[in-house]
Each structure stands twice: as C-alpha cells, then as structure tokens.
PDB file of N, CA and C in Angstrom:
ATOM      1  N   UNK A   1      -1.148 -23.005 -62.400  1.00  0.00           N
ATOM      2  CA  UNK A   1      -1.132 -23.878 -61.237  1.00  0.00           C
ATOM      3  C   UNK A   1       0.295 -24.333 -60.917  1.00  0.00           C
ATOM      4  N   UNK A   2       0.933 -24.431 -62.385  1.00  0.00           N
ATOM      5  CA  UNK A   2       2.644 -25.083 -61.509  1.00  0.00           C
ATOM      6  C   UNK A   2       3.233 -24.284 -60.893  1.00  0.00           C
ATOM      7  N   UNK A   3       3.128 -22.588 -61.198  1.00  0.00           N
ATOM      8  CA  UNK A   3       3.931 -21.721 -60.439  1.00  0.00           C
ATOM      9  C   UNK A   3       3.710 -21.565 -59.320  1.00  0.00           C
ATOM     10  N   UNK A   4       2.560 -21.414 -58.873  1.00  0.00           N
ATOM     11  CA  UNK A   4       2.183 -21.525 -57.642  1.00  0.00           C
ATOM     12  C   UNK A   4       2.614 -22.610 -56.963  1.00  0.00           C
ATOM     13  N   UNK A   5       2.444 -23.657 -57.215  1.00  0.00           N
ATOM     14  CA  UNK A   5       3.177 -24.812 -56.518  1.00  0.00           C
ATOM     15  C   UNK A   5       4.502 -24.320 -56.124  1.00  0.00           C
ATOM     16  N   UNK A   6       5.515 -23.796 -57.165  1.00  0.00           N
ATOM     17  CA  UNK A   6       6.871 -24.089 -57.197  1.00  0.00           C
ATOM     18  C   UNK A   6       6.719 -22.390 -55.811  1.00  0.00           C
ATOM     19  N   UNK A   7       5.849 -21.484 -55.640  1.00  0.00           N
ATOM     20  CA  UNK A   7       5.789 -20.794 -55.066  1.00  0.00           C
ATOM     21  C   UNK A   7       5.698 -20.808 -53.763  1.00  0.00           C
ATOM     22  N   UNK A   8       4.732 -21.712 -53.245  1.00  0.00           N
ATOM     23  CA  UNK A   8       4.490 -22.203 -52.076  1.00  0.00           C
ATOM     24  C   UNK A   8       5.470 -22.750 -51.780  1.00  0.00           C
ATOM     25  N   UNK A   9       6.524 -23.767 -52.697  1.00  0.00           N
ATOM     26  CA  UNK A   9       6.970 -24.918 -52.076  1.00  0.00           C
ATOM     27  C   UNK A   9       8.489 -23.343 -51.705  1.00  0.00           C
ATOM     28  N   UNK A  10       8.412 -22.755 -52.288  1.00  0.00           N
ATOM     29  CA  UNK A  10       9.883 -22.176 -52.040  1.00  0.00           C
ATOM     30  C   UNK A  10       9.392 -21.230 -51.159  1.00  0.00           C
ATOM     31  N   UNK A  11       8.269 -20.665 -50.551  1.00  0.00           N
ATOM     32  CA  UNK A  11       7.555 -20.043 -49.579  1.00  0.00           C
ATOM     33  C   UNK A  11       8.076 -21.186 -47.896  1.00  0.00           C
ATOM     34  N   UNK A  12       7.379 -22.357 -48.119  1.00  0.00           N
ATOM     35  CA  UNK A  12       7.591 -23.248 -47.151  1.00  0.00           C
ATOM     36  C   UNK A  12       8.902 -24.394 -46.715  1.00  0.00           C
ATOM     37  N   UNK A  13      10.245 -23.810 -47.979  1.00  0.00           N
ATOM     38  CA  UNK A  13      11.140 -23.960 -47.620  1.00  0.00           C
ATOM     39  C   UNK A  13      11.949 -22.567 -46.976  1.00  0.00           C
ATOM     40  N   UNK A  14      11.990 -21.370 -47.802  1.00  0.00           N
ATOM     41  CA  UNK A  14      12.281 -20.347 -46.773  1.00  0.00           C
ATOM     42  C   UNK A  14      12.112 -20.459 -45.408  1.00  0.00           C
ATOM     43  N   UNK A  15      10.473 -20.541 -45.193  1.00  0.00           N
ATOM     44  CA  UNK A  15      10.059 -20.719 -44.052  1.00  0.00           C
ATOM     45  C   UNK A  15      11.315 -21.723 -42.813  1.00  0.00           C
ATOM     46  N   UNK A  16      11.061 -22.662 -43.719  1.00  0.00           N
ATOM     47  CA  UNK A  16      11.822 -23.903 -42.820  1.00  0.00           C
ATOM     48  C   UNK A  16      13.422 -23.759 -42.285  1.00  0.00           C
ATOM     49  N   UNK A  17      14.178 -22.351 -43.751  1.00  0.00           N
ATOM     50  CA  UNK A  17      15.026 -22.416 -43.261  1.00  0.00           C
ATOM     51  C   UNK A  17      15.233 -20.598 -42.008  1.00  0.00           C
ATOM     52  N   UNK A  18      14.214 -19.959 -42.207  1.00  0.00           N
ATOM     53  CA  UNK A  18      14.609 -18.893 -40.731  1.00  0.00           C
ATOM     54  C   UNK A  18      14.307 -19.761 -39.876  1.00  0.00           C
ATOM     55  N   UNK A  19      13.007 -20.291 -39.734  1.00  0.00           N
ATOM     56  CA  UNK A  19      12.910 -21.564 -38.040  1.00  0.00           C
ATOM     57  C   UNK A  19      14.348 -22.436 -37.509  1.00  0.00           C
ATOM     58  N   UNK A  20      15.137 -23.063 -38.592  1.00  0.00           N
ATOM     59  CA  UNK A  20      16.276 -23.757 -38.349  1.00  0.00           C
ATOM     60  C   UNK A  20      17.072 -22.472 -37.592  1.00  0.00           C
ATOM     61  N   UNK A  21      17.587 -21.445 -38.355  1.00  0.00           N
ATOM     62  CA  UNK A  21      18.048 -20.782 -38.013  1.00  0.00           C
ATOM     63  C   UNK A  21      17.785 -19.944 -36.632  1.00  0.00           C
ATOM     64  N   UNK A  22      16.669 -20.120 -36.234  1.00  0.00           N
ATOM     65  CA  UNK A  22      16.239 -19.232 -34.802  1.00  0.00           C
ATOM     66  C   UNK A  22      16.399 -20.194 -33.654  1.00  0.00           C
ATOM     67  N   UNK A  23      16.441 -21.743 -34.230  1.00  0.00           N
ATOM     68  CA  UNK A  23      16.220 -22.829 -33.274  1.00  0.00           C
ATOM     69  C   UNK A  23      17.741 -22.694 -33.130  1.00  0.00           C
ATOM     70  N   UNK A  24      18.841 -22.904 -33.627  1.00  0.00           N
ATOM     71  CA  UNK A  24      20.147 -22.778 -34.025  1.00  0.00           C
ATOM     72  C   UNK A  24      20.652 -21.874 -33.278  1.00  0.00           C
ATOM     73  N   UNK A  25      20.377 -20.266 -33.710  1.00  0.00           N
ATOM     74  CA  UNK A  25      20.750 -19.456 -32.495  1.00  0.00           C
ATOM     75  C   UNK A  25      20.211 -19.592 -30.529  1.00  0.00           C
ATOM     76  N   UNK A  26      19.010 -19.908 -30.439  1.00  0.00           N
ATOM     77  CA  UNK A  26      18.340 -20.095 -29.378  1.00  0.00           C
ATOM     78  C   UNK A  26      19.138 -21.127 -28.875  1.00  0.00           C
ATOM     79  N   UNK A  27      19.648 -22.308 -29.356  1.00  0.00           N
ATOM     80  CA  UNK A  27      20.352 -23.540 -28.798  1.00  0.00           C
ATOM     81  C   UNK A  27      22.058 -22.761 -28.175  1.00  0.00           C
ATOM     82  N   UNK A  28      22.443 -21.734 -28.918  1.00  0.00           N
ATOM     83  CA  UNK A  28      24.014 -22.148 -29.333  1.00  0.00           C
ATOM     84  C   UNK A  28      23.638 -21.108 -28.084  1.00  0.00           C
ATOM     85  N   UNK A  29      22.448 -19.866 -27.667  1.00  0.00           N
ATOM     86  CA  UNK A  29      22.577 -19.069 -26.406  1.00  0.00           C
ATOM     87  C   UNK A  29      22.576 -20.038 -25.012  1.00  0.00           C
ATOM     88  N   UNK A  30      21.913 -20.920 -25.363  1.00  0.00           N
ATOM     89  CA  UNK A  30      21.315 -22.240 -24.122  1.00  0.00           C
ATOM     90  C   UNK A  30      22.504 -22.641 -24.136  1.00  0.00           C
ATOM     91  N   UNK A  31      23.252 -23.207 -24.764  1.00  0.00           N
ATOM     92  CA  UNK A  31      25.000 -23.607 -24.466  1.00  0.00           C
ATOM     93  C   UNK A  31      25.948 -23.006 -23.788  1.00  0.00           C
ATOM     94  N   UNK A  32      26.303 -21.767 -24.373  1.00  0.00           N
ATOM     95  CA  UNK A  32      26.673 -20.543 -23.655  1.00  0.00           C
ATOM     96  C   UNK A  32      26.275 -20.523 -22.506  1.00  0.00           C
ATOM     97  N   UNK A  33      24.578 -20.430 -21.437  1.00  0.00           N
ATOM     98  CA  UNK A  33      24.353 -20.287 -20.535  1.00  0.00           C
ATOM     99  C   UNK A  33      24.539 -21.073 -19.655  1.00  0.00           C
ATOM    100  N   UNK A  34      24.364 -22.553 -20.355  1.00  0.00           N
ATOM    101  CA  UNK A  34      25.151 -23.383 -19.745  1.00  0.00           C
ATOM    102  C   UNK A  34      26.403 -24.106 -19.108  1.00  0.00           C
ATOM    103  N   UNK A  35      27.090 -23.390 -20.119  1.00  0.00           N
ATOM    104  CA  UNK A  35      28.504 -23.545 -19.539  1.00  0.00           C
ATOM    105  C   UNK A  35      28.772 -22.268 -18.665  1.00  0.00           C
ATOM    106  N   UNK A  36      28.037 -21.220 -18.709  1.00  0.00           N
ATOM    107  CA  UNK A  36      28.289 -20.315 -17.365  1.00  0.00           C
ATOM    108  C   UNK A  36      27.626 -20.355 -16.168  1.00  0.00           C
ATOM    109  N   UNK A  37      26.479 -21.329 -16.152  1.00  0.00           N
ATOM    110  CA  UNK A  37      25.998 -22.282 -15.131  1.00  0.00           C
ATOM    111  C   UNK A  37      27.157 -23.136 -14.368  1.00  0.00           C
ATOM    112  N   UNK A  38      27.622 -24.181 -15.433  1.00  0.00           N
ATOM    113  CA  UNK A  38      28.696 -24.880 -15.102  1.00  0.00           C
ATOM    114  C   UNK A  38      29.850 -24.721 -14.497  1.00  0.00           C
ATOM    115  N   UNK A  39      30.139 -23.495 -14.846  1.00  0.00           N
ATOM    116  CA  UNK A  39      31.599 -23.137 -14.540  1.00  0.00           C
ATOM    117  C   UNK A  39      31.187 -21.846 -13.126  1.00  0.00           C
ATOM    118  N   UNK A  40      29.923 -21.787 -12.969  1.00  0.00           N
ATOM    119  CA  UNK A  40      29.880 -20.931 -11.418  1.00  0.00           C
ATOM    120  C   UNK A  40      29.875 -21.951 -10.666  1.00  0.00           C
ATOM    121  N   UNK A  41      28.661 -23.085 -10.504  1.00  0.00           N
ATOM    122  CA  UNK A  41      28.917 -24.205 -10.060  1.00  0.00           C
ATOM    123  C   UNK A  41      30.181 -24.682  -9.273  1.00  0.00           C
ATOM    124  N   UNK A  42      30.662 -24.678 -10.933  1.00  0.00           N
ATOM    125  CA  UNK A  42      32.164 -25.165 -10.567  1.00  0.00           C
ATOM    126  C   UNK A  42      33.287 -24.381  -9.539  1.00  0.00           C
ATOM    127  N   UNK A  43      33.306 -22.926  -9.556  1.00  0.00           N
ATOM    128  CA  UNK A  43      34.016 -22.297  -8.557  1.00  0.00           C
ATOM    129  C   UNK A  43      33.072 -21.898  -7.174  1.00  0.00           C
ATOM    130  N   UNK A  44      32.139 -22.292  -6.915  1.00  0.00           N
ATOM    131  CA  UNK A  44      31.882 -22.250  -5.848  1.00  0.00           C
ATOM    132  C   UNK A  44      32.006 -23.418  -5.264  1.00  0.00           C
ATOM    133  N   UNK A  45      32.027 -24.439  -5.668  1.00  0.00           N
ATOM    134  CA  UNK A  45      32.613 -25.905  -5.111  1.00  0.00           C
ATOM    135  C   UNK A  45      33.995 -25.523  -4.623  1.00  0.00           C
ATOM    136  N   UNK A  46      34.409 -25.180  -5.576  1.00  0.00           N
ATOM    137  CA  UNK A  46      36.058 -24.712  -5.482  1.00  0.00           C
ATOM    138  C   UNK A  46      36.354 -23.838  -4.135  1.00  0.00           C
ATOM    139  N   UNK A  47      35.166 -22.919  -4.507  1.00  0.00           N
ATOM    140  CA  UNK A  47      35.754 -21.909  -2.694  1.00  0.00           C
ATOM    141  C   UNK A  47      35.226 -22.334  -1.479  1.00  0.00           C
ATOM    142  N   UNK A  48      33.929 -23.216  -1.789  1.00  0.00           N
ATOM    143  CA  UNK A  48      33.867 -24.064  -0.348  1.00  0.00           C
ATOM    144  C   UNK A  48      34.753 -24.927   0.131  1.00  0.00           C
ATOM    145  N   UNK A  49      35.557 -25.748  -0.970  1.00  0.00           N
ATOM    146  CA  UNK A  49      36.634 -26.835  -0.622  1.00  0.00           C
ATOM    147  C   UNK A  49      37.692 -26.150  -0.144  1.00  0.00           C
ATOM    148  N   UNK A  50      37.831 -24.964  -0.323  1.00  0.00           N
ATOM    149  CA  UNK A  50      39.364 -23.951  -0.308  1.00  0.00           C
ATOM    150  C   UNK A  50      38.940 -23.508   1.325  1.00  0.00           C
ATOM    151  N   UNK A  51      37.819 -23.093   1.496  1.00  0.00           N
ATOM    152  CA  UNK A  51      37.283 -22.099   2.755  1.00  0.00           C
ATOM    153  C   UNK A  51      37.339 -23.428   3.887  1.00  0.00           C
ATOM    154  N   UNK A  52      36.676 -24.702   3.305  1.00  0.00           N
ATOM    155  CA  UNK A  52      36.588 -25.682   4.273  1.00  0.00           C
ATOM    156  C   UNK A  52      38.120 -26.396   4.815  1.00  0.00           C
ATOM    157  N   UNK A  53      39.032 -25.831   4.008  1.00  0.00           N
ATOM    158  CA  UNK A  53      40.269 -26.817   4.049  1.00  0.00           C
ATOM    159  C   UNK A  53      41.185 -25.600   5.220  1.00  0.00           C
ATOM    160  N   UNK A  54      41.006 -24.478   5.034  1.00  0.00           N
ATOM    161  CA  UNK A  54      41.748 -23.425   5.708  1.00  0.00           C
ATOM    162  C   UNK A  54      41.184 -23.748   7.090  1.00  0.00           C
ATOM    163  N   UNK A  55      39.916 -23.800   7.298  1.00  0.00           N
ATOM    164  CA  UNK A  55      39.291 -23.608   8.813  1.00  0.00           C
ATOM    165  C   UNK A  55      39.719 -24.883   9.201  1.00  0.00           C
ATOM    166  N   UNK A  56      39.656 -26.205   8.447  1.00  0.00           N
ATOM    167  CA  UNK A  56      39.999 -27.522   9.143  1.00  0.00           C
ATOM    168  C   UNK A  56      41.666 -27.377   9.802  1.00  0.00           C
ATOM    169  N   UNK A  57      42.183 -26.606   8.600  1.00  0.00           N
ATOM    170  CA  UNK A  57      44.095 -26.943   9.177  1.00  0.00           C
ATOM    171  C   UNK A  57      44.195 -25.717  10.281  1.00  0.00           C
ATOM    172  N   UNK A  58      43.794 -24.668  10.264  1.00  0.00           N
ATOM    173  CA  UNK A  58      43.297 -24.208  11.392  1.00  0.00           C
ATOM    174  C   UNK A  58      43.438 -24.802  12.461  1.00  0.00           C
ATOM    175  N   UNK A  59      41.929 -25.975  12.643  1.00  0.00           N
ATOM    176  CA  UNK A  59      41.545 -26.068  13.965  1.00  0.00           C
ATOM    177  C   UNK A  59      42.903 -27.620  14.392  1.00  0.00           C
ATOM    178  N   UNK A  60      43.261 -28.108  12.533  1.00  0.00           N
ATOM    179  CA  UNK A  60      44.443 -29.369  12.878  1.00  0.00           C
ATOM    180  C   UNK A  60      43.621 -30.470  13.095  1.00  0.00           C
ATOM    181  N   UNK A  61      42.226 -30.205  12.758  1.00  0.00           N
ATOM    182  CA  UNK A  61      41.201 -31.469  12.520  1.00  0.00           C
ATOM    183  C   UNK A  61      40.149 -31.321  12.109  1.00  0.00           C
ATOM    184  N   UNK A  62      39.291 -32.658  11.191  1.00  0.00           N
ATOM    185  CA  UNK A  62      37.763 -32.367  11.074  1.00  0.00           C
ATOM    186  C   UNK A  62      36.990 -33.357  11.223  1.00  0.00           C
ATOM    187  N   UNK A  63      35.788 -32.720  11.247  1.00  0.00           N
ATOM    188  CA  UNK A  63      34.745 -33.686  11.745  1.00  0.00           C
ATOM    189  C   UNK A  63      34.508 -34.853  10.395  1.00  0.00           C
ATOM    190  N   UNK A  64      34.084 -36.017  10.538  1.00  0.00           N
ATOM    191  CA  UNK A  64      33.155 -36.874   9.664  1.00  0.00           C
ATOM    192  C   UNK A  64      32.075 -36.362   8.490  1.00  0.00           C
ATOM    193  N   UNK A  65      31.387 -35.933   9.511  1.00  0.00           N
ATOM    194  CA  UNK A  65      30.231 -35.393   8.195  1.00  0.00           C
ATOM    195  C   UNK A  65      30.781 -34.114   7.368  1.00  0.00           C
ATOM    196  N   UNK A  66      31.878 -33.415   8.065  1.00  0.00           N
ATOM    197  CA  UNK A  66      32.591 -32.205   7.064  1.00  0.00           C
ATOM    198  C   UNK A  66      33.745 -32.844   6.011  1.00  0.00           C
ATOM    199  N   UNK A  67      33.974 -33.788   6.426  1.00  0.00           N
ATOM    200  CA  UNK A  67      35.061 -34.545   5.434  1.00  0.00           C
ATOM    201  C   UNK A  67      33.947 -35.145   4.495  1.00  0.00           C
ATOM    202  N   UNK A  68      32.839 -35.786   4.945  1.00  0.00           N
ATOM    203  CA  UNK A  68      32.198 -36.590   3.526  1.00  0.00           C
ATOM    204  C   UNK A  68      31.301 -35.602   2.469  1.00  0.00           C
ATOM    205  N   UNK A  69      31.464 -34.375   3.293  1.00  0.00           N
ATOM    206  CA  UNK A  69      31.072 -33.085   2.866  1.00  0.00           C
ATOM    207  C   UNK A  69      31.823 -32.964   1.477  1.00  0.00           C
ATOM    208  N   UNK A  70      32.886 -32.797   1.940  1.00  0.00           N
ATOM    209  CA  UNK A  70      34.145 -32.400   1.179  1.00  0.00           C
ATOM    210  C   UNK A  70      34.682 -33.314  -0.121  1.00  0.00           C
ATOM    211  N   UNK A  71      34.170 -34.603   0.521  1.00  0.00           N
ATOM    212  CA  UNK A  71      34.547 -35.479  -0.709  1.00  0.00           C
ATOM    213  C   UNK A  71      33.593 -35.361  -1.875  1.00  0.00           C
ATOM    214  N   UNK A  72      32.734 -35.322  -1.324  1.00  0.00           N
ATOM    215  CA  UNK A  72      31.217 -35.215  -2.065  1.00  0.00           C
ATOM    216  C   UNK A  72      31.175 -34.185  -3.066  1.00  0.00           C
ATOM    217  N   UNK A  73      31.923 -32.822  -2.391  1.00  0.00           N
ATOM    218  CA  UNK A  73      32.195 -31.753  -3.371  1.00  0.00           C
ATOM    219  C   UNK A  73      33.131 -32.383  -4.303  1.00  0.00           C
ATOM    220  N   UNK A  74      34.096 -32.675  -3.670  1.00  0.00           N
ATOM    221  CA  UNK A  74      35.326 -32.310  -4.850  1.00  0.00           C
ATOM    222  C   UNK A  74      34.539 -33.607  -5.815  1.00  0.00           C
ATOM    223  N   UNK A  75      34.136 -34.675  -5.822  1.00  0.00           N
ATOM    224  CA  UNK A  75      33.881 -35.508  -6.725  1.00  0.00           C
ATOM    225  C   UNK A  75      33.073 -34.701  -8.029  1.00  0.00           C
ATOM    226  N   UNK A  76      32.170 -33.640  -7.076  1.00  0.00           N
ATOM    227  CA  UNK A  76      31.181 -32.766  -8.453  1.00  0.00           C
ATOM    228  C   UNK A  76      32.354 -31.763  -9.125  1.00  0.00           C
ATOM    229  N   UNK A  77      32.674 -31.440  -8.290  1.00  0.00           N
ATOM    230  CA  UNK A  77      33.746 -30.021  -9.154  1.00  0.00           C
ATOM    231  C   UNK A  77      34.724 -31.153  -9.870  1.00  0.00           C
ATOM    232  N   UNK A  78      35.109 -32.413  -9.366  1.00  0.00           N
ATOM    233  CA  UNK A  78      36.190 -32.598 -10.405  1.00  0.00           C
ATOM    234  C   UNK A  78      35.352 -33.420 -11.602  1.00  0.00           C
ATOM    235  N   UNK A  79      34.406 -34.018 -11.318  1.00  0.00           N
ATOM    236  CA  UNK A  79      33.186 -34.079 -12.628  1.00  0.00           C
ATOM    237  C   UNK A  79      32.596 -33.104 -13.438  1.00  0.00           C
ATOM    238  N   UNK A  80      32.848 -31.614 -12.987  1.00  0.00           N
ATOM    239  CA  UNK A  80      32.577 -30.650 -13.434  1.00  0.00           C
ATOM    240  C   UNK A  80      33.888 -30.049 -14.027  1.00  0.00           C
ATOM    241  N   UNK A  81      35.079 -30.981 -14.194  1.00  0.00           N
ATOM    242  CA  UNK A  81      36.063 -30.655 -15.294  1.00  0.00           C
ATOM    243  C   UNK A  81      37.389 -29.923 -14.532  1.00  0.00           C
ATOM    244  N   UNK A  82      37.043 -29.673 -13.075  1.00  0.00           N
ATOM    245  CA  UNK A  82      37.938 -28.900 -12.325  1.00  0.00           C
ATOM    246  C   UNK A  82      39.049 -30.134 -11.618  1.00  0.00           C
ATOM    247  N   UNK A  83      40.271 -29.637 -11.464  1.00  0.00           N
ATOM    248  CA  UNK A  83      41.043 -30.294 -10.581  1.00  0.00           C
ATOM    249  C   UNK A  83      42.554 -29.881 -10.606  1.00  0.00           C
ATOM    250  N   UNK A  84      43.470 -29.845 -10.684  1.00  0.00           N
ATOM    251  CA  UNK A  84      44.712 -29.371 -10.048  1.00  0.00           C
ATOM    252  C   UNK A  84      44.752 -29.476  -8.812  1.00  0.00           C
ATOM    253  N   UNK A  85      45.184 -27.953  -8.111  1.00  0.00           N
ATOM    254  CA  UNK A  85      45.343 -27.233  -7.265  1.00  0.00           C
ATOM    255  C   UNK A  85      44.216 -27.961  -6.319  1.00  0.00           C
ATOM    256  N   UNK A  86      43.295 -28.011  -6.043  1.00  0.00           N
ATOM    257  CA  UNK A  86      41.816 -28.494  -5.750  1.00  0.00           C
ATOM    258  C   UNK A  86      42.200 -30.150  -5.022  1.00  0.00           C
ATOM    259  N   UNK A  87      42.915 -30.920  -6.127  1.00  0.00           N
ATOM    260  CA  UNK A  87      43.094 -32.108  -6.015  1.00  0.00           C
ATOM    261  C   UNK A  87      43.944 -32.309  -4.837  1.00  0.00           C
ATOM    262  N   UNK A  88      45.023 -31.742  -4.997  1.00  0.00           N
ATOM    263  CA  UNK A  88      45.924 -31.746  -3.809  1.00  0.00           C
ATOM    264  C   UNK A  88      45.684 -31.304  -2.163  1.00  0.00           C
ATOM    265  N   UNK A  89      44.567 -30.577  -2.424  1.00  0.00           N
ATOM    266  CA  UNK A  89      43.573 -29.881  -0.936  1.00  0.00           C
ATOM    267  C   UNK A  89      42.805 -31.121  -0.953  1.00  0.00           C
ATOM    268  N   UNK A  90      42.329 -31.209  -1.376  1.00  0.00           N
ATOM    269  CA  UNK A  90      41.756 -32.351  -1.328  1.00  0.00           C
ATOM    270  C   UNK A  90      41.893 -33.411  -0.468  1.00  0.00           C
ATOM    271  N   UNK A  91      43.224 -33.891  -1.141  1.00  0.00           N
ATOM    272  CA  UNK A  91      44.050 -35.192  -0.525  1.00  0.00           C
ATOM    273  C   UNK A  91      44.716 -34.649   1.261  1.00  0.00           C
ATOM    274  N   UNK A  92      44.452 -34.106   0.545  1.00  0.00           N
ATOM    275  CA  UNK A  92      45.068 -32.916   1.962  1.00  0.00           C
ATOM    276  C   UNK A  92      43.956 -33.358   3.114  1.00  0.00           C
ATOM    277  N   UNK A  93      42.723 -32.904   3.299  1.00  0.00           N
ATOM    278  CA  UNK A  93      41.770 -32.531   3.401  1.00  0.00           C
ATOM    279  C   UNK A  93      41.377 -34.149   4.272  1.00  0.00           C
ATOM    280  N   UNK A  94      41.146 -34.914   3.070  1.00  0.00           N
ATOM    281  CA  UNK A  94      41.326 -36.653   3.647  1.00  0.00           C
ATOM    282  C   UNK A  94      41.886 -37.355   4.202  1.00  0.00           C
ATOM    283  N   UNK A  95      43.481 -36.779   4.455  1.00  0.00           N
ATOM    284  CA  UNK A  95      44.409 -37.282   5.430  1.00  0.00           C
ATOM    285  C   UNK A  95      44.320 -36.840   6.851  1.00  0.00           C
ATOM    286  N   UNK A  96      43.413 -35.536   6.900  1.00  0.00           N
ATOM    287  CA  UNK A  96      43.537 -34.375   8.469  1.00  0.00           C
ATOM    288  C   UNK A  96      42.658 -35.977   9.504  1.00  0.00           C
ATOM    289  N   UNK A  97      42.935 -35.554  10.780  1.00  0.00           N
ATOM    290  CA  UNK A  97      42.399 -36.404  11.802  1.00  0.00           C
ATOM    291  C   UNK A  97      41.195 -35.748  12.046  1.00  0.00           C
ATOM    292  N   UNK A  98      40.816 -36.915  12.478  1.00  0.00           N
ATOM    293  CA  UNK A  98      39.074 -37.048  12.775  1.00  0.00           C
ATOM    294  C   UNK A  98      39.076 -36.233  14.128  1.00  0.00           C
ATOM    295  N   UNK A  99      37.496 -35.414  14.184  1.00  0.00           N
ATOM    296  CA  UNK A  99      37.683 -34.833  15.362  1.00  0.00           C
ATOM    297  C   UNK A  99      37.061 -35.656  16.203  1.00  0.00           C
ATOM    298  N   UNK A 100      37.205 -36.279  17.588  1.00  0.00           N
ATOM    299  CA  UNK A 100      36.548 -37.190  18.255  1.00  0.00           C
ATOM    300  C   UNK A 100      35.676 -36.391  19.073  1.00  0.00           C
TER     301      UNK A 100
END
C-alpha cells in the first residue's frame, strides 16, 4: 500500500508538472500575439496620423472633428508606447487652422 501511494503521488505530480508547462507555453504564445496585436495597432495609428497630417498641410487647414480625430489617435499610439517623429506631427497637426 505505501508504494502505491508514493506512486500515485509522483504520477499526480508529473501530471501537475506537463499541465504547468503547457499552460506556460500557451501563455508566453498569447504574449507574443499580443504584442503583435499591439504593435500593428500601433503603426496603423501611426499611418493614419502621417496620411492625415500630409492631406491637412496640403489643403493648409483642418477641420474640428479631423483634428479631435487626430488627437484621439495620437493619445492611443502614444499609450501604445509610440512617439518621436509622431509627436512632432502631431504638434504640428494642432497648431494648423481651423477650416471655417
């Protein structure tokens, strides 16, 4: 009867440790996917703010709701870890005149 015990119990620790291990890999792929979630996210914010900033200096003005557009983005992309280059369009972007 004790071997068996000591059998089971090292049966149902094995056990415990492939499950850790599958939960472990399964997490560290979900991370990975996530940060390549994140970081598409993140450059498509980036090329709308870039695409929206060219057509505004373009036209040498923008509208209201395309500027709060714009702020709205850059606040996610630069919460999403992005900013430089971005930042300065940006500011850019907030100074252009309103189109009446």
């Amino acid at each position: 009867m004790k071997y068996w015990l000591e059998v089971l119990f090292g049966c149902v620790t094995a056990g415990v440790g492939i499950a850790l291990r599958k939960i472990s890999k399964k997490l560290e792929k979900e991370k990975e996917r996530s940060k390549a979630i994140e970081d598409g996210v993140r450059d498509i914010l980036r090329i709308n703010i870039l695409d929206t900033y060219e057509r505004c200096k373009a036209e040498g003005q923008i509208t209201v709701s395309r500027k709060d557009a714009i702020d709205s983005a850059y606040q996610s992309y630069h919460a999403l870890g992005g900013n430089g280059t971005i930042t300065q369009v940006h500011n850019e972007i907030m100074e252009m005149p309103i189109r009446q």
